[in-house]
Protein backbone atom coordinates (compact mmCIF):
# COMPACT_ATOMS: atom_id res chain seq x y z
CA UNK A 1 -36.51 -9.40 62.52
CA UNK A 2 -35.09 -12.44 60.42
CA UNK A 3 -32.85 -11.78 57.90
CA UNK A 4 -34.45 -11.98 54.77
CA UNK A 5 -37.25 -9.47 56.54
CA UNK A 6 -34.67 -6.96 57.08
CA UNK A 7 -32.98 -7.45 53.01
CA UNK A 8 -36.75 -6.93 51.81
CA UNK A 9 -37.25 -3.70 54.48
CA UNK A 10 -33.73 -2.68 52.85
CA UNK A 11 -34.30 -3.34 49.40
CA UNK A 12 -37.70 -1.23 50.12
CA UNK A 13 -35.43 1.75 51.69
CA UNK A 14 -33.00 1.33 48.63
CA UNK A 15 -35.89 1.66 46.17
CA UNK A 16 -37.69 4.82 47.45
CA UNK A 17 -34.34 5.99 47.86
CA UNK A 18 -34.00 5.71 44.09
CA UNK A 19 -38.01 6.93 43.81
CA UNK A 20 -36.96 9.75 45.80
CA UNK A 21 -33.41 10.25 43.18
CA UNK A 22 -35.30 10.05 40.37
CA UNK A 23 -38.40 11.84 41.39
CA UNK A 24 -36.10 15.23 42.48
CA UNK A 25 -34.04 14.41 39.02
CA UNK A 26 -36.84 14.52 37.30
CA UNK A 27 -38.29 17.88 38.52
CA UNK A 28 -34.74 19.45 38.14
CA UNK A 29 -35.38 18.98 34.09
CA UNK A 30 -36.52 21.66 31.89
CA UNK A 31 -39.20 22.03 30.11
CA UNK A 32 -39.85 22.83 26.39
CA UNK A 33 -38.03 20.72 23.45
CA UNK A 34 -36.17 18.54 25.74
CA UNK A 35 -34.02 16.62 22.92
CA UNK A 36 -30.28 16.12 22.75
CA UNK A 37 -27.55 18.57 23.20
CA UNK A 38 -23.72 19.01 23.11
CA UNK A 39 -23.53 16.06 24.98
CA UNK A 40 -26.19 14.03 23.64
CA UNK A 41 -29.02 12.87 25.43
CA UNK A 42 -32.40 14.03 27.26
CA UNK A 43 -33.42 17.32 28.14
CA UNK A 44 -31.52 20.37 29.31
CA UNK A 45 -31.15 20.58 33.32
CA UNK A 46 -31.09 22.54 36.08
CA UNK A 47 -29.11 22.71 39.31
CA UNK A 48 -30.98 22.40 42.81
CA UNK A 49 -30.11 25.94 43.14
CA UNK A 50 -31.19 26.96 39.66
CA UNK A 51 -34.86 24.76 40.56
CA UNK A 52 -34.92 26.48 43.90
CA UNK A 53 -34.49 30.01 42.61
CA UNK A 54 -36.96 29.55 39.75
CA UNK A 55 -39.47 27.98 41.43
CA UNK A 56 -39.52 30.82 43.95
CA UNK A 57 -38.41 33.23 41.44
CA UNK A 58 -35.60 34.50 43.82
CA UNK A 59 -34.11 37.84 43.57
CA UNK A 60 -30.27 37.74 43.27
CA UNK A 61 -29.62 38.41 46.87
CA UNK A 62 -32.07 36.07 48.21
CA UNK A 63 -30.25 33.68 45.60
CA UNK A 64 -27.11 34.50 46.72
CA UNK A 65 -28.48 33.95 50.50
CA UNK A 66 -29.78 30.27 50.12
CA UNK A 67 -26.36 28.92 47.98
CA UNK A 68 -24.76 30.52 51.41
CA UNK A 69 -27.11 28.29 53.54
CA UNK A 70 -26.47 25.21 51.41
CA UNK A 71 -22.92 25.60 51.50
CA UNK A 72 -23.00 25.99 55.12
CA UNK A 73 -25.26 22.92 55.90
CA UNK A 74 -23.99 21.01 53.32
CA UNK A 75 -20.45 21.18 55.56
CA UNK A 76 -21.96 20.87 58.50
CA UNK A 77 -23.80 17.40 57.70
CA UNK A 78 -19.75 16.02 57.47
CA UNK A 79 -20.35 14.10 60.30
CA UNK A 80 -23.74 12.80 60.08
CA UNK A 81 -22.68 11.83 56.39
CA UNK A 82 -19.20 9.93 58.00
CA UNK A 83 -21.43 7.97 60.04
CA UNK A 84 -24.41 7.11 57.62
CA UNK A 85 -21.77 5.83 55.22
CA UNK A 86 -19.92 4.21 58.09
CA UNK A 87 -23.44 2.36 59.80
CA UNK A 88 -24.28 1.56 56.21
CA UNK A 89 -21.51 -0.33 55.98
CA UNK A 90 -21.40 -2.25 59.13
CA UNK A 91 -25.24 -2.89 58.06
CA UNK A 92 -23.15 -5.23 55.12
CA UNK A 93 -20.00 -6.22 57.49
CA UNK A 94 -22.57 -7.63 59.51
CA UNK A 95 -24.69 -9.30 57.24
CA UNK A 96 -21.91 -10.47 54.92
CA UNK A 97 -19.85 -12.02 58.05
CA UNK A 98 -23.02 -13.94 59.21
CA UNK A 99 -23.43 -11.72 62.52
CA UNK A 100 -26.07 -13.01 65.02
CA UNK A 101 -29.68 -11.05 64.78
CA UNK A 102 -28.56 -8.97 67.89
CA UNK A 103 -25.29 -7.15 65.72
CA UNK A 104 -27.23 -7.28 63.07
CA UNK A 105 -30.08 -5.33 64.76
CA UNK A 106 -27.99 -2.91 66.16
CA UNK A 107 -25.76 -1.92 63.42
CA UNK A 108 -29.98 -0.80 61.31
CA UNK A 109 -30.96 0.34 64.58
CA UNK A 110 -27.39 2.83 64.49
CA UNK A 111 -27.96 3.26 60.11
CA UNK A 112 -31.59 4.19 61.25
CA UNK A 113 -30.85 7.37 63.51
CA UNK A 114 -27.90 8.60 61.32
CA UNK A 115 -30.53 8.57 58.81
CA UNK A 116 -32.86 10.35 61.14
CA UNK A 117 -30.12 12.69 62.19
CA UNK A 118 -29.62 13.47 58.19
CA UNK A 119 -33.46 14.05 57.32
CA UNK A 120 -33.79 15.95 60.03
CA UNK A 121 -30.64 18.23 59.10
CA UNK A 122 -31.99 18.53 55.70
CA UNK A 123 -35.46 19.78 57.04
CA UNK A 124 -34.62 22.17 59.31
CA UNK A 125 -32.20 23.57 56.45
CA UNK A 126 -35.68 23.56 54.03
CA UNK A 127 -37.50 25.75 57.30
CA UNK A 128 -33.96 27.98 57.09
CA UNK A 129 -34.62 28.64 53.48
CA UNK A 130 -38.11 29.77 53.48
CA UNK A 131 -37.86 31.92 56.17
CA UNK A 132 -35.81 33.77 53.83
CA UNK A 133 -38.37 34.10 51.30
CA UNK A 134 -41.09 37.28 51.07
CA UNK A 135 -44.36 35.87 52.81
CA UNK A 136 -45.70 35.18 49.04
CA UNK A 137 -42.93 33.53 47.75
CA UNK A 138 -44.12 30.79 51.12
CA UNK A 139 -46.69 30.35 49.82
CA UNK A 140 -46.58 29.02 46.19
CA UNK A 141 -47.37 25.75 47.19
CA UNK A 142 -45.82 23.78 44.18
CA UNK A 143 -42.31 25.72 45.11
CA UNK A 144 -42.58 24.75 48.65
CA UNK A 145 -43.33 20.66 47.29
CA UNK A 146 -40.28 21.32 44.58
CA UNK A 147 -38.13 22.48 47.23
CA UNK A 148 -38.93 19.58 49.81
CA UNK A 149 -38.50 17.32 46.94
CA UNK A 150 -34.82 18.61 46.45
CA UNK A 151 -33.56 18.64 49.49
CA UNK A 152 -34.04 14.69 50.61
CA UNK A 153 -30.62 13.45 49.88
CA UNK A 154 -29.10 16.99 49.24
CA UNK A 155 -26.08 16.13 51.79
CA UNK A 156 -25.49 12.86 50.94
CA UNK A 157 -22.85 13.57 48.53
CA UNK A 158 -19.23 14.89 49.84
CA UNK A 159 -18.29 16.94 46.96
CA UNK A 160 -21.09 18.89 46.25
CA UNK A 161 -24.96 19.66 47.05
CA UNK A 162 -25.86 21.35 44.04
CA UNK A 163 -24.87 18.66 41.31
CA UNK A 164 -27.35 18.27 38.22
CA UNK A 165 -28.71 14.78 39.03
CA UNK A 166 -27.25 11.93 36.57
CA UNK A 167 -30.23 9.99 35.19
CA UNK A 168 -27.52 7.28 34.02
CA UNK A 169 -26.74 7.00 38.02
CA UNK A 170 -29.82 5.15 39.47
């Protein structure tokens, strides 16, 4: 892959990365008058958590239940978020030093299963949660699509998995 092949296939990641940001940060607003608050701008928000147990109108233990599965996945993905940042980065070392194609290569072919590792973590967490739903909570279709929609990305932060997603980021 020549160089300015892989900066457009990144720039394309980058971008529905930020589809994907936006998309779950957009869902995670409420409804209704929207307008300014306290603080001044857009419409009032949500936490993942909040979404989640809306959506699926959650009793308080099942609530209760899922924040205990996010916490615990949320620490576990430590690792695979230590080494997305770190492969990321050698991604740019190698670029930015003018690496041969071959280091190059390698350090998106490393940034590509960390990434793998991390979607997959963050799916088989999704599959955790709604097995602790009621059988009709499963299937309200728009929940399940909120949820999915929520949980791309929900590691990728070290502090905290249940943020309110800042529009002013992207």
């Amino acid at each position: 892959m020549k160089r300015t092949q892989l900066r457009k296939a990144l720039a394309a990641a980058a971008a529905m990365t930020m589809l994907g940001l936006l998309t779950s940060g957009l869902q995670a607003q409420r409804g209704g008058r929207g307008g300014g608050g306290a603080e001044g701008g857009g419409a009032y928000q949500f936490t993942r958590l909040e979404v989640i147990a809306n959506s699926f109108n959650l009793t308080k233990d099942q609530k209760k239940t899922v924040k205990t599965l996010l916490d615990d996945a949320h620490k576990a993905a430590a690792p695979t978020r230590e080494a997305l940042a770190s492969s990321h980065a050698a991604i740019a070392t190698a670029i930015a030093s003018n690496k041969g194609q071959a280091e190059i290569d390698a350090a998106v072919k490393q940034y590509g299963q960390q990434a793998a590792a991390m979607a997959s973590l963050e799916m088989k967490t999704l599959a955790q949660l709604l097995t602790q739903l009621e059988p009709e909570q499963r299937t309200n279709g728009a929940a399940v699509r909120t949820a999915f929609f929520l949980m791309r990305g929900i590691f990728l932060d070290d502090k905290k998995w249940d943020a309110v997603p800042d529009s002013r980021s992207y």
